[in-house]
C-alpha atoms as a PDB file:
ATOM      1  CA  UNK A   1      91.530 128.929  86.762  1.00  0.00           C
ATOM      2  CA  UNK A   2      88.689 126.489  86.430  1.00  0.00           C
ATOM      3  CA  UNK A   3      88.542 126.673  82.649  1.00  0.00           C
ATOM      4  CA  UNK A   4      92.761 125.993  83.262  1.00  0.00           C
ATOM      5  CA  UNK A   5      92.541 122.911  85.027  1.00  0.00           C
ATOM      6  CA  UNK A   6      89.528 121.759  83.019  1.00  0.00           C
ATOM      7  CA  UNK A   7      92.081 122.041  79.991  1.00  0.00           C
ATOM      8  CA  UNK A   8      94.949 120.927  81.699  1.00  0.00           C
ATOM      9  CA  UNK A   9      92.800 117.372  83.230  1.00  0.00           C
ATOM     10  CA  UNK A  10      91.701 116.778  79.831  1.00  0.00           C
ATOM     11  CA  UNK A  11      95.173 116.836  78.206  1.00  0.00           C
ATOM     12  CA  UNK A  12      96.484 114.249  80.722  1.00  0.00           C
ATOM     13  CA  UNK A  13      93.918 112.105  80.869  1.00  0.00           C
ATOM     14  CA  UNK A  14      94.009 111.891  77.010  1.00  0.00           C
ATOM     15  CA  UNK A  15      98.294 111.501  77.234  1.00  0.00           C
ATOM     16  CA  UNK A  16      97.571 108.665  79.817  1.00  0.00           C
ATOM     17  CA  UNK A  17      95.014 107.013  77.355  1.00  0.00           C
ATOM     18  CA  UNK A  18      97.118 107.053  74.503  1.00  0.00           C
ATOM     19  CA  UNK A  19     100.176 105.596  76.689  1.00  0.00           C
ATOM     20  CA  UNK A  20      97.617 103.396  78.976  1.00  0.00           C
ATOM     21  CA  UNK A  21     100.022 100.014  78.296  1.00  0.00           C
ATOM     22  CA  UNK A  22     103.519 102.165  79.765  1.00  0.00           C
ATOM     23  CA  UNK A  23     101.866 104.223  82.923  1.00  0.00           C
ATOM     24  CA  UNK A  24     104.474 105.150  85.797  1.00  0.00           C
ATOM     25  CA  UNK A  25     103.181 105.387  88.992  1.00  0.00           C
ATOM     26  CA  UNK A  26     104.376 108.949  89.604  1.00  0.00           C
ATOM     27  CA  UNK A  27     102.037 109.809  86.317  1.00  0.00           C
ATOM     28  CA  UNK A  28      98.997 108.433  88.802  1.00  0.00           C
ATOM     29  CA  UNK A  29      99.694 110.581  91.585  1.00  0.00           C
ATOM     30  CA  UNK A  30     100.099 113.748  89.334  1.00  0.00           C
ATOM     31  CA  UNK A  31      96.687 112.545  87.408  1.00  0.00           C
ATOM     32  CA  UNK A  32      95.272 112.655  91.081  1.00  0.00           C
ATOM     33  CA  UNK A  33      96.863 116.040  91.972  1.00  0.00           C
ATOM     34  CA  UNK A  34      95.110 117.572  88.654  1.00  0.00           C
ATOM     35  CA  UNK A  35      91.575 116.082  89.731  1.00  0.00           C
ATOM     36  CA  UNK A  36      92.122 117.644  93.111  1.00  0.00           C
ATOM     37  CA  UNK A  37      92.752 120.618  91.816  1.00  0.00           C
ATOM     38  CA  UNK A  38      89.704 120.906  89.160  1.00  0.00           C
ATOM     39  CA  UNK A  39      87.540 119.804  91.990  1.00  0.00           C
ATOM     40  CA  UNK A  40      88.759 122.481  93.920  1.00  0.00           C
ATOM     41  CA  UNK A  41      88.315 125.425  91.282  1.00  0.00           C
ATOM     42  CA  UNK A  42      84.949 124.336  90.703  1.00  0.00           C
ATOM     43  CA  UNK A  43      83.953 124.503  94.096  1.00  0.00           C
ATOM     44  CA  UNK A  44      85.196 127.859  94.530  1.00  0.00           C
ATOM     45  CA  UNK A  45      83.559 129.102  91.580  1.00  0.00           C
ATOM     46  CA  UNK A  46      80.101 128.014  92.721  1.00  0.00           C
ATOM     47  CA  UNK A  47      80.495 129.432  95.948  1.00  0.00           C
ATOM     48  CA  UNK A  48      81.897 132.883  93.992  1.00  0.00           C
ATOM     49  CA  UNK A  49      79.098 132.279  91.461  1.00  0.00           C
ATOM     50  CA  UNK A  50      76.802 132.146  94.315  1.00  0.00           C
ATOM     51  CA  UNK A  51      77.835 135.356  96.413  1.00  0.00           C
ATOM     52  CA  UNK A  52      78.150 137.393  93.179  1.00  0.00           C
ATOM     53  CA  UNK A  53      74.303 136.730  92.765  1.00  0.00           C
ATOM     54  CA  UNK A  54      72.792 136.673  95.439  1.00  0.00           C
ATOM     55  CA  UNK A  55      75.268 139.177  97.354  1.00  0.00           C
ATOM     56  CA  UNK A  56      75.680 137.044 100.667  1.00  0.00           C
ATOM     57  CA  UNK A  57      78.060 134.013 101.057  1.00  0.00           C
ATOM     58  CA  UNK A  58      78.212 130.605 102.690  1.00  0.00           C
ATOM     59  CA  UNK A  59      80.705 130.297 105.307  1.00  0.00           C
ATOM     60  CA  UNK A  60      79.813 126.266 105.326  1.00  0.00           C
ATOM     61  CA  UNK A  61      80.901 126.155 101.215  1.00  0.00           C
ATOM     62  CA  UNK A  62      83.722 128.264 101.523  1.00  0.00           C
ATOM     63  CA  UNK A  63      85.138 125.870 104.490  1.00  0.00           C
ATOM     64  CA  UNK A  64      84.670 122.893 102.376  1.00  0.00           C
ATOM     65  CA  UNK A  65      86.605 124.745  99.442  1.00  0.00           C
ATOM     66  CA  UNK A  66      89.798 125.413 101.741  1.00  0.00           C
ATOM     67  CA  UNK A  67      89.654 122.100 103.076  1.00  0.00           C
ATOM     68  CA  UNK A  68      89.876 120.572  99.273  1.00  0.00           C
ATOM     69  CA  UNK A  69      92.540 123.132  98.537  1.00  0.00           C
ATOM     70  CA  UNK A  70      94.240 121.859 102.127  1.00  0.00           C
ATOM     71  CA  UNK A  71      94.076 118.131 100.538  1.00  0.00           C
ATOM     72  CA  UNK A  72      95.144 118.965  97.075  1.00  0.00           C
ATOM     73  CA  UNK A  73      98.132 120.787  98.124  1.00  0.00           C
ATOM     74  CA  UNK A  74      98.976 118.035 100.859  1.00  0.00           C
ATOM     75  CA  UNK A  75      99.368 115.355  98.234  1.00  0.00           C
ATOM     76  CA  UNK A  76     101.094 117.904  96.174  1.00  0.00           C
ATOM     77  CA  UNK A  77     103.881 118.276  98.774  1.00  0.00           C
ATOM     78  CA  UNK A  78     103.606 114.589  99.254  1.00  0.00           C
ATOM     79  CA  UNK A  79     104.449 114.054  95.477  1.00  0.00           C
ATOM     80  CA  UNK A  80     107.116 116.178  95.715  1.00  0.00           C
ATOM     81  CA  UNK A  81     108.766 114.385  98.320  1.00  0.00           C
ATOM     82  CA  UNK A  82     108.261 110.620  96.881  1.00  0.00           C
ATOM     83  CA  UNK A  83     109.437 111.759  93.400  1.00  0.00           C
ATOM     84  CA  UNK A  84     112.518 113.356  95.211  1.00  0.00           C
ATOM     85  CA  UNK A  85     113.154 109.968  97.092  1.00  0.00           C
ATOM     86  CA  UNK A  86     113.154 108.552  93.172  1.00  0.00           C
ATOM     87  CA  UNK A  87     110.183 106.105  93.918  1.00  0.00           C
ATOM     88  CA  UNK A  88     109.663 104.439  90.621  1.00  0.00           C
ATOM     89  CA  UNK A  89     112.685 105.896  89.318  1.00  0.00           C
ATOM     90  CA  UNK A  90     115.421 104.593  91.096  1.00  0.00           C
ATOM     91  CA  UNK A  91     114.011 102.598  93.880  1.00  0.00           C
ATOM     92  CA  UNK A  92     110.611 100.273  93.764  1.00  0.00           C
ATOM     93  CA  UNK A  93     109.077 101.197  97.039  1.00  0.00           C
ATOM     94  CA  UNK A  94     109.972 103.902  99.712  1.00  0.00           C
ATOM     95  CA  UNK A  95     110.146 100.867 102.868  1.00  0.00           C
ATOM     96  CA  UNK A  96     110.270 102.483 105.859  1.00  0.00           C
ATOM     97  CA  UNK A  97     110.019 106.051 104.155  1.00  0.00           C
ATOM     98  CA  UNK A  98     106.737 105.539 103.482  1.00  0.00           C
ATOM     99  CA  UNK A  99     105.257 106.076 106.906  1.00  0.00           C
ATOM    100  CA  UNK A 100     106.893 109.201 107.139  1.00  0.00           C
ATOM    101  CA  UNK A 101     105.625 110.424 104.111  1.00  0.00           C
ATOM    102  CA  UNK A 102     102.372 109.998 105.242  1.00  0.00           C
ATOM    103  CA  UNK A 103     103.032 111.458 108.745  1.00  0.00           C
ATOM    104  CA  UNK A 104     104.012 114.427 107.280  1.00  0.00           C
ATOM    105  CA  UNK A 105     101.404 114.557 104.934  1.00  0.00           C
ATOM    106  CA  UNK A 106      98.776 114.294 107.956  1.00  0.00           C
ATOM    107  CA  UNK A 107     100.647 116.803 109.992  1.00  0.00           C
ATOM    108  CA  UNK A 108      99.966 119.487 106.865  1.00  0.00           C
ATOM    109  CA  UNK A 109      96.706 118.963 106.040  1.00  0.00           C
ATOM    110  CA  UNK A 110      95.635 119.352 109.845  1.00  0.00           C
ATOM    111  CA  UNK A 111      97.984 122.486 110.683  1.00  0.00           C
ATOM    112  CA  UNK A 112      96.615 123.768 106.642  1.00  0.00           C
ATOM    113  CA  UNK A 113      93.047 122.975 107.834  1.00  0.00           C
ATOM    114  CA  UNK A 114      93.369 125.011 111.210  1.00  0.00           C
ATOM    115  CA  UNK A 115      95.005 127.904 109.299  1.00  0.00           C
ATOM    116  CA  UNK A 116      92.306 127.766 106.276  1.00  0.00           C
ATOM    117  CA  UNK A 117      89.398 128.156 108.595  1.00  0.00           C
ATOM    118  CA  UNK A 118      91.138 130.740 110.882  1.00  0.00           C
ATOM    119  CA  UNK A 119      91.362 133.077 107.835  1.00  0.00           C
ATOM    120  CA  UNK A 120      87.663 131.991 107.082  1.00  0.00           C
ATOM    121  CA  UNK A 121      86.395 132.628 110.452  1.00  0.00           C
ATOM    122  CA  UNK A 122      88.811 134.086 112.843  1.00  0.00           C
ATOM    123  CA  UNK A 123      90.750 137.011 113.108  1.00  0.00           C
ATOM    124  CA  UNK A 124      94.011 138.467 111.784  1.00  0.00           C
ATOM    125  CA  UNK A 125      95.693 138.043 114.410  1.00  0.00           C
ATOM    126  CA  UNK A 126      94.692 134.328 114.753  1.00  0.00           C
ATOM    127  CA  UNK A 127      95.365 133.599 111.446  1.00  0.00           C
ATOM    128  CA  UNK A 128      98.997 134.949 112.064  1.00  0.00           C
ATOM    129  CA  UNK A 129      99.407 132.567 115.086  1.00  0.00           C
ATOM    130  CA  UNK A 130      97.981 129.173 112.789  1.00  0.00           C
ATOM    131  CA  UNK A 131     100.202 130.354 109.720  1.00  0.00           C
ATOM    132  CA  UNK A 132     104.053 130.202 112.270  1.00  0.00           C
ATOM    133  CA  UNK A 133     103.687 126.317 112.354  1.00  0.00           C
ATOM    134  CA  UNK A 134     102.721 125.816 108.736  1.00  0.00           C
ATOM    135  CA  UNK A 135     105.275 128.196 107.774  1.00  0.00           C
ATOM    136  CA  UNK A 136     108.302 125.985 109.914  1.00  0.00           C
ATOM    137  CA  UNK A 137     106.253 122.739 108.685  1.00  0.00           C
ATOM    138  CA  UNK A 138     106.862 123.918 104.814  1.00  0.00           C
ATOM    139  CA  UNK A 139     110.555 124.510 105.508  1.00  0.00           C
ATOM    140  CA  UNK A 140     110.963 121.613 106.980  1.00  0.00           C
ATOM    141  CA  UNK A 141     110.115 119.669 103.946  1.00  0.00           C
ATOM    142  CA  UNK A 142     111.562 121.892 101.500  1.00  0.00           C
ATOM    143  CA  UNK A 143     114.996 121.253 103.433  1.00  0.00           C
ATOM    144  CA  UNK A 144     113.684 117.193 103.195  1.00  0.00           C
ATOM    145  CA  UNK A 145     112.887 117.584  99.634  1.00  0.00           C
ATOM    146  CA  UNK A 146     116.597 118.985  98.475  1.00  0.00           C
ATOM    147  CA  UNK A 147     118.145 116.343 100.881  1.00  0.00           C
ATOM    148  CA  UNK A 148     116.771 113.869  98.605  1.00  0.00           C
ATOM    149  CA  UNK A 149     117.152 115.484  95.616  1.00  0.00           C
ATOM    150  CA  UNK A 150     121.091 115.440  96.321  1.00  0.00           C
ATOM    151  CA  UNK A 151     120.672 111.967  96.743  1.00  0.00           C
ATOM    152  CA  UNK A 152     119.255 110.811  93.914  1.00  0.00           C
ATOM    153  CA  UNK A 153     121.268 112.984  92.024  1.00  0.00           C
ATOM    154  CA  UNK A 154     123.676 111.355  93.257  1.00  0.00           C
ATOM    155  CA  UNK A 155     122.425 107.946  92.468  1.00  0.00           C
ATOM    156  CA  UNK A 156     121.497 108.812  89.192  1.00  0.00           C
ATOM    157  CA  UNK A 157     125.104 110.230  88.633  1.00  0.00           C
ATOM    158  CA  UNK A 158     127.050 107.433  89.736  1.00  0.00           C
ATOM    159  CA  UNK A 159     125.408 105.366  87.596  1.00  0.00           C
ATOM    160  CA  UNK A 160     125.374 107.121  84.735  1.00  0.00           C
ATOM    161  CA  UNK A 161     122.205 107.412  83.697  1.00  0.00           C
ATOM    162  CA  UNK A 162     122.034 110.762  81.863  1.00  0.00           C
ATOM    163  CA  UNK A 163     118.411 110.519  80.963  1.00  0.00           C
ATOM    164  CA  UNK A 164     116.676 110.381  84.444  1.00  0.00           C
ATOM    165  CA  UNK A 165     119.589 113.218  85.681  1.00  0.00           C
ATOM    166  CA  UNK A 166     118.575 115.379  82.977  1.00  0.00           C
ATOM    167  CA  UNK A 167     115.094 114.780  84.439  1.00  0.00           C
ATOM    168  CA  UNK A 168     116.048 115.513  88.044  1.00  0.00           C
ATOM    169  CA  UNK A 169     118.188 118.406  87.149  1.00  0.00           C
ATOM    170  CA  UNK A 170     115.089 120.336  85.609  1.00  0.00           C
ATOM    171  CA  UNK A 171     112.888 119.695  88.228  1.00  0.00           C
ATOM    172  CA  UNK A 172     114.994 120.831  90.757  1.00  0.00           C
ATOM    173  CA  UNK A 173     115.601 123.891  89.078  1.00  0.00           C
ATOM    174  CA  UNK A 174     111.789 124.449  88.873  1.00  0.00           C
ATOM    175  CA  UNK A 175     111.437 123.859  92.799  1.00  0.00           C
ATOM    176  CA  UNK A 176     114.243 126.458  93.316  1.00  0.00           C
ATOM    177  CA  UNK A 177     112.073 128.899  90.996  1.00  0.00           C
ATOM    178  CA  UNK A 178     108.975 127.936  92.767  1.00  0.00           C
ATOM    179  CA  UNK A 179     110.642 128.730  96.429  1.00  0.00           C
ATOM    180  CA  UNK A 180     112.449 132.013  95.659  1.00  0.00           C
ATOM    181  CA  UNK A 181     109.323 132.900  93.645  1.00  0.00           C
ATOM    182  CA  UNK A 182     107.418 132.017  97.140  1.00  0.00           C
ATOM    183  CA  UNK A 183     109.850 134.100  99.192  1.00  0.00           C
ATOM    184  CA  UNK A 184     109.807 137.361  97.030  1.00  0.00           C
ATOM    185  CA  UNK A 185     105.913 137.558  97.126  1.00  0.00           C
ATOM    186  CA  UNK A 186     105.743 136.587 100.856  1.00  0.00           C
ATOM    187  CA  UNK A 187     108.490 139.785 101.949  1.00  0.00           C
ATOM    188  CA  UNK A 188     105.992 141.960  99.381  1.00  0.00           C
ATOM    189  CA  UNK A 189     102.877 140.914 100.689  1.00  0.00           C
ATOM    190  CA  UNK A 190     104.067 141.195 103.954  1.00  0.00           C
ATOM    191  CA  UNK A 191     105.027 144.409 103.919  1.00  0.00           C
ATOM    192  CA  UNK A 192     102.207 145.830 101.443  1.00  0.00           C
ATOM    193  CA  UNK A 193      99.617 144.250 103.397  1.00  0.00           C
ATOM    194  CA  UNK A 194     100.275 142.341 106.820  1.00  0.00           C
ATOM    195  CA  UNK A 195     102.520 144.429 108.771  1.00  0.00           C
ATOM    196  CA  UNK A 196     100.382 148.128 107.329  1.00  0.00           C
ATOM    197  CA  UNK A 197      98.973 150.159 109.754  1.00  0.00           C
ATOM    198  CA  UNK A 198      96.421 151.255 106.522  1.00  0.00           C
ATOM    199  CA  UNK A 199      96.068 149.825 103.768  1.00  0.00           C
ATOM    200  CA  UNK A 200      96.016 152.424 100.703  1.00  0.00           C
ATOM    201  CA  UNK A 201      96.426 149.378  97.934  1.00  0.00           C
ATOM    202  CA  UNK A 202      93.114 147.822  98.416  1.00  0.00           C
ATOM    203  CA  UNK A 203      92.488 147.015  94.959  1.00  0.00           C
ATOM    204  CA  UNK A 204      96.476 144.097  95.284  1.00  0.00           C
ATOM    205  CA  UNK A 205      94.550 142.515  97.837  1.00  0.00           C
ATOM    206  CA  UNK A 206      93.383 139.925  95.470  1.00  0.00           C
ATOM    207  CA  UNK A 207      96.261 138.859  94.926  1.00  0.00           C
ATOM    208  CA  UNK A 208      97.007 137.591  98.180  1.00  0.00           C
ATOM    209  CA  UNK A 209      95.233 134.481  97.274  1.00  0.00           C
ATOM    210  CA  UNK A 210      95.368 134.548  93.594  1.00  0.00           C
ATOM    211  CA  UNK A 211      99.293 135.053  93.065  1.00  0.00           C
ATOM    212  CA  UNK A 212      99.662 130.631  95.679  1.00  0.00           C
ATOM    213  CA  UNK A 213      97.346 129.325  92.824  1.00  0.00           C
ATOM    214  CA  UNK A 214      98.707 130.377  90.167  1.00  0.00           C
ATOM    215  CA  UNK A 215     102.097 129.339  91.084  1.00  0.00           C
ATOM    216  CA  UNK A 216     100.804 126.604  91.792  1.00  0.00           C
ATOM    217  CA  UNK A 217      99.508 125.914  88.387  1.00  0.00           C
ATOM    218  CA  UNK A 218     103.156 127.075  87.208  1.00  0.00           C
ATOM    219  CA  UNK A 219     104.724 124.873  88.629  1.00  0.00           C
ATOM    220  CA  UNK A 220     101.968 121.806  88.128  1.00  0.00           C
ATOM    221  CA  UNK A 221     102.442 121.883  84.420  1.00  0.00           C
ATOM    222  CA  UNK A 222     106.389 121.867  84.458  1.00  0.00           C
ATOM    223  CA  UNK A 223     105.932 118.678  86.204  1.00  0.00           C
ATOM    224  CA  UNK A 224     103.476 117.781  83.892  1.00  0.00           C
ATOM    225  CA  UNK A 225     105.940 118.311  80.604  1.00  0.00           C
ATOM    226  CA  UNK A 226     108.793 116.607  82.678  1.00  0.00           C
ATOM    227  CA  UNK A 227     106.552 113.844  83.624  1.00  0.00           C
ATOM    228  CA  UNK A 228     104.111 113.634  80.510  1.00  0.00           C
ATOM    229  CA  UNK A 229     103.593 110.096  79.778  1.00  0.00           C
ATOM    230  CA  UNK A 230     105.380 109.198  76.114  1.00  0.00           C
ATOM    231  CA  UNK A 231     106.145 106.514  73.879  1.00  0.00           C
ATOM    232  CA  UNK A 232     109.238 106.115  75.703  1.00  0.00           C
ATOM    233  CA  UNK A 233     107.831 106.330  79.177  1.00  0.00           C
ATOM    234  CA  UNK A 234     109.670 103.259  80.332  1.00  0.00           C
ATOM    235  CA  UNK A 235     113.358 104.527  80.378  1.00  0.00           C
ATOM    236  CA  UNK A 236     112.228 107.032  83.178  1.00  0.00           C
ATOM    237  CA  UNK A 237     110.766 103.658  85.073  1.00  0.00           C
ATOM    238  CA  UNK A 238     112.927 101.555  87.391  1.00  0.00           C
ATOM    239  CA  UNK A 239     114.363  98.730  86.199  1.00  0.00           C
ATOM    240  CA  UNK A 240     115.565  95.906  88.361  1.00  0.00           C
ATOM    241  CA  UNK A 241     117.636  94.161  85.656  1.00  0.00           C
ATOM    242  CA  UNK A 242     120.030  97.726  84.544  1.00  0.00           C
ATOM    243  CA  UNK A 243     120.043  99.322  88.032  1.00  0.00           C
ATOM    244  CA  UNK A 244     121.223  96.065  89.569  1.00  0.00           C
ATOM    245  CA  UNK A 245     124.036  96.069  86.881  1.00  0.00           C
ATOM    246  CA  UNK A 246     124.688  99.634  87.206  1.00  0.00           C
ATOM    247  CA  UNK A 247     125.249  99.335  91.233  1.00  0.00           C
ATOM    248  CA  UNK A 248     128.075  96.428  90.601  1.00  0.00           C
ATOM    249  CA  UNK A 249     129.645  98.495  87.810  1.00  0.00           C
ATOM    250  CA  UNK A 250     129.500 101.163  90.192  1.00  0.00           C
ATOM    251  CA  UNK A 251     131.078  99.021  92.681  1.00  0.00           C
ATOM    252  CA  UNK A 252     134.156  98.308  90.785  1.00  0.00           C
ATOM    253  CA  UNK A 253     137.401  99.126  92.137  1.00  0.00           C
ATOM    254  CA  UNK A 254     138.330 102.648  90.299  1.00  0.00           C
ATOM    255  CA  UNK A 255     141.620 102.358  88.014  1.00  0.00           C
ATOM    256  CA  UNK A 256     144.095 105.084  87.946  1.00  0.00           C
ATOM    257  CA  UNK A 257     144.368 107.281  84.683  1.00  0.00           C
ATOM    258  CA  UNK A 258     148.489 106.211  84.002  1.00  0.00           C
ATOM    259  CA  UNK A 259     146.957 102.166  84.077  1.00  0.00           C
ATOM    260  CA  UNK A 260     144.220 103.085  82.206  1.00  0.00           C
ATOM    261  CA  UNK A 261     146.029 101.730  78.379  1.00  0.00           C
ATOM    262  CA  UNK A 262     147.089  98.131  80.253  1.00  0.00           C
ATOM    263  CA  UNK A 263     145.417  95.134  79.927  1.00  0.00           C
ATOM    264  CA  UNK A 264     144.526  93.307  83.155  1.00  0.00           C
ATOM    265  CA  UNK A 265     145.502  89.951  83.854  1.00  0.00           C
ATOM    266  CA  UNK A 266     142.305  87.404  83.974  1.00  0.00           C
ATOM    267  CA  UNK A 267     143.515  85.577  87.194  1.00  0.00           C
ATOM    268  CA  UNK A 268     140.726  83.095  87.214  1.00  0.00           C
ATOM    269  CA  UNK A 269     141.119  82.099  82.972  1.00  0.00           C
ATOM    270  CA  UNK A 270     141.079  78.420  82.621  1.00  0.00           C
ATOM    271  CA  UNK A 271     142.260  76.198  80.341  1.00  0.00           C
ATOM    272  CA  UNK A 272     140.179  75.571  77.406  1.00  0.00           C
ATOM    273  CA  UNK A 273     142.701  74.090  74.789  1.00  0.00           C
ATOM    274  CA  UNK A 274     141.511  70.589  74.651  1.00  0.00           C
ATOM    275  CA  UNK A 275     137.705  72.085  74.283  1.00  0.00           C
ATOM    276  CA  UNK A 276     139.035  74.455  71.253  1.00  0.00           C
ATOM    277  CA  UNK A 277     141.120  71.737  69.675  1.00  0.00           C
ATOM    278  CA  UNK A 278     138.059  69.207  69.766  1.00  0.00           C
ATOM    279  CA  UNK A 279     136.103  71.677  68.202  1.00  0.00           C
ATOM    280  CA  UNK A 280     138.498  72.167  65.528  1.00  0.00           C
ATOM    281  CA  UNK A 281     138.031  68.723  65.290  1.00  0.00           C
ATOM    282  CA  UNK A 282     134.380  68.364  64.909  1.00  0.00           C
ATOM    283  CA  UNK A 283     134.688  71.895  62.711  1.00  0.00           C
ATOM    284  CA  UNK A 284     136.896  69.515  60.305  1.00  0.00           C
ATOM    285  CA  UNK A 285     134.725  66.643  60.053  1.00  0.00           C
ATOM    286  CA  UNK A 286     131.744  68.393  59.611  1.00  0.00           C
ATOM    287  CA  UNK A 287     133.437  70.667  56.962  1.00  0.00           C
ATOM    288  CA  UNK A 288     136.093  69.357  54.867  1.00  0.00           C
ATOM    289  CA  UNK A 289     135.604  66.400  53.187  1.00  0.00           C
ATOM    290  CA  UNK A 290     136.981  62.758  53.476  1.00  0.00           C
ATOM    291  CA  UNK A 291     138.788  62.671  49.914  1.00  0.00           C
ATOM    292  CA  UNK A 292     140.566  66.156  50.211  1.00  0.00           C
ATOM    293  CA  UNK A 293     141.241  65.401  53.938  1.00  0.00           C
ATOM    294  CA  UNK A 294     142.975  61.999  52.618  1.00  0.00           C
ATOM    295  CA  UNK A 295     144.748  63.454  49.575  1.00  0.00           C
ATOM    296  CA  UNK A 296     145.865  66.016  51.924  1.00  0.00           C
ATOM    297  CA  UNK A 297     147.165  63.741  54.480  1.00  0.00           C
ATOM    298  CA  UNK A 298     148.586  61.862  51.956  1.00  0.00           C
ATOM    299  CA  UNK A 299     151.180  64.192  50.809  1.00  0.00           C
ATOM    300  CA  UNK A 300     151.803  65.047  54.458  1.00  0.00           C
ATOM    301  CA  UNK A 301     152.900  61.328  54.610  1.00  0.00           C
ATOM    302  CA  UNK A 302     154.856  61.414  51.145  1.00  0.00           C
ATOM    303  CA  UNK A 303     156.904  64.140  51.922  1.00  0.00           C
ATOM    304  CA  UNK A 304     157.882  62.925  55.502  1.00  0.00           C
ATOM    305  CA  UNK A 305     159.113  59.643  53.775  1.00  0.00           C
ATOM    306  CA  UNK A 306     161.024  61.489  51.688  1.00  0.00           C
ATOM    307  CA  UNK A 307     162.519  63.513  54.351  1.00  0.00           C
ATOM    308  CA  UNK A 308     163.777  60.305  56.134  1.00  0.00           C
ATOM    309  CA  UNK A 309     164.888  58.922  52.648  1.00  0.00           C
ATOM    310  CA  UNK A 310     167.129  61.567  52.745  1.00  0.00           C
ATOM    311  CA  UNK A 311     168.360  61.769  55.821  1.00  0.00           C
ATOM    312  CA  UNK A 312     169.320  58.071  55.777  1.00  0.00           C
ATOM    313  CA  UNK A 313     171.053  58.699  52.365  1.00  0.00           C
ATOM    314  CA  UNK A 314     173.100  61.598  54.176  1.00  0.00           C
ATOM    315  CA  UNK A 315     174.207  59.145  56.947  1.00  0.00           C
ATOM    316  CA  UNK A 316     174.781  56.046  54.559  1.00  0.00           C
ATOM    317  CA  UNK A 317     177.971  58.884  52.502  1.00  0.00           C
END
């Protein structure tokens, strides 16, 4: 997993050099979530590194690997939740959000932090009794997370904008996969390991820790594809100028279907003959010049003198 994350830092930090002039924000936060998690896979390979030769291990390393793995997946799940509120996508700034955001994130890494060094340190049973509040903490912003998600997909529907729904639309597919994923391991493990009077499958254990990284990782470079910064990395961005315009089109009285062949009636037109007639004018001047314009106005004037020549001749018999 280290050599993973050493590969997958070094292909966004080159995709965020290349595309340095068009960052998002989000991109910044992900950039941070991959450092977190290098840092963290290299810490727990020295400490592994370490017990494997020497044969004895250091509770004081192997705390301060949990609690980087406690802050990596804290601003994780607070990544999550700010890209599901459509910060920098369909809103500048979270406002009042924000504090919430990091409440929660707080609240996670302390109740992670308390469960990482019970499993450490303490005993099963305690380590059952720190996991029940992380586990109702999780769900309650995984039920946050699709809240939003429904409302920016909403947003994002309303005004038509089929690029950043496309965007939305996979990534909430992947956190579906990611959660029933979660749930199908959890009933196994469970009931495999947890709840076993003996335990005859020694040689799964491993995966009780391995299986939440990995995933992890899964689920990291989806976001990473969705999110990879491109040459066209602004039409993911907000933009003040087409989401202003797209909330008063979306504000717009909705025709029916039979109306939808009339023409409407432009109640406030105004009158702009004389302006079109003087610019006819000035069109002519400019244009056409003086000796046709006379010549022409000229026969205009001989044939109305012959047309009253004739009508006096027609009253004179």
């Amino acid at each position: 997993m280290c050599a993973a994350y050493t590969i997958l830092a070094f292909l966004w930090l080159l995709m965020m050099a290349c595309q340095w002039r068009d960052i998002l924000r989000i991109q910044f936060w992900i950039c941070g979530v991959v450092i977190l998690g290098l840092l963290e896979k290299v810490v727990f390979y020295s400490e592994y590194h370490h017990m494997n030769k020497t044969g004895f291990s250091s509770p004081a390393a192997l705390i301060f690997a949990e609690l980087v793995s406690c802050l990596k997946r804290t601003v994780a799940r607070m990544l999550v939740i700010i890209v599901s509120m459509g910060f920098g996508i369909t809103k500048p700034r979270l406002g009042p959000q924000l504090h919430r955001v990091i409440g929660v994130g707080f609240l996670f890494f302390v109740l992670s932090s308390i469960e990482a060094c019970l499993r450490v340190q303490g005993s099963v049973q305690q380590d059952l009794v720190a996991s029940i509040p992380l586990a109702v903490l999780d769900a309650v912003i995984c039920y946050w997370i699709f809240t939003n998600l429904v409302d920016t997909t909403r947003t994002l529907r309303l005004r038509r904008n089929l690029v950043k729904l496309w965007l939305y639309r996979h990534f909430t597919n992947c956190l579906i996969f990611c959660i029933v994923a979660a749930i199908i391991f959890l009933v196994w493990s469970l009931k495999e390991h947890k709840a076993a009077v003996c335990v005859t499958r020694w040689s799964e254990l491993w995966l009780d820790d391995a299986y939440w990284h990995i995933l992890f990782y899964i689920v990291l470079v989806v976001i990473i594809i969705l999110w990879r910064p491109t040459a066209n990395n602004q039409r993911y961005a907000y933009s003040p100028l087409t989401d202003a315009l797209d909330d008063d089109e979306s504000k717009e009285p909705m025709i029916p279907e039979s109306f939808e062949g009339m023409k409407m009636r432009n109640v406030n037109r105004t009158d702009s003959t004389p302006n079109k007639v003087e610019d006819d004018l000035k069109w002519i001047e400019d244009n056409i010049p003086a000796s046709v314009a006379d010549a022409a106005l000229a026969a205009f004037d001989d044939s109305d003198e012959e047309i009253v020549t004739n009508i006096e001749r027609s009253k004179m018999e």
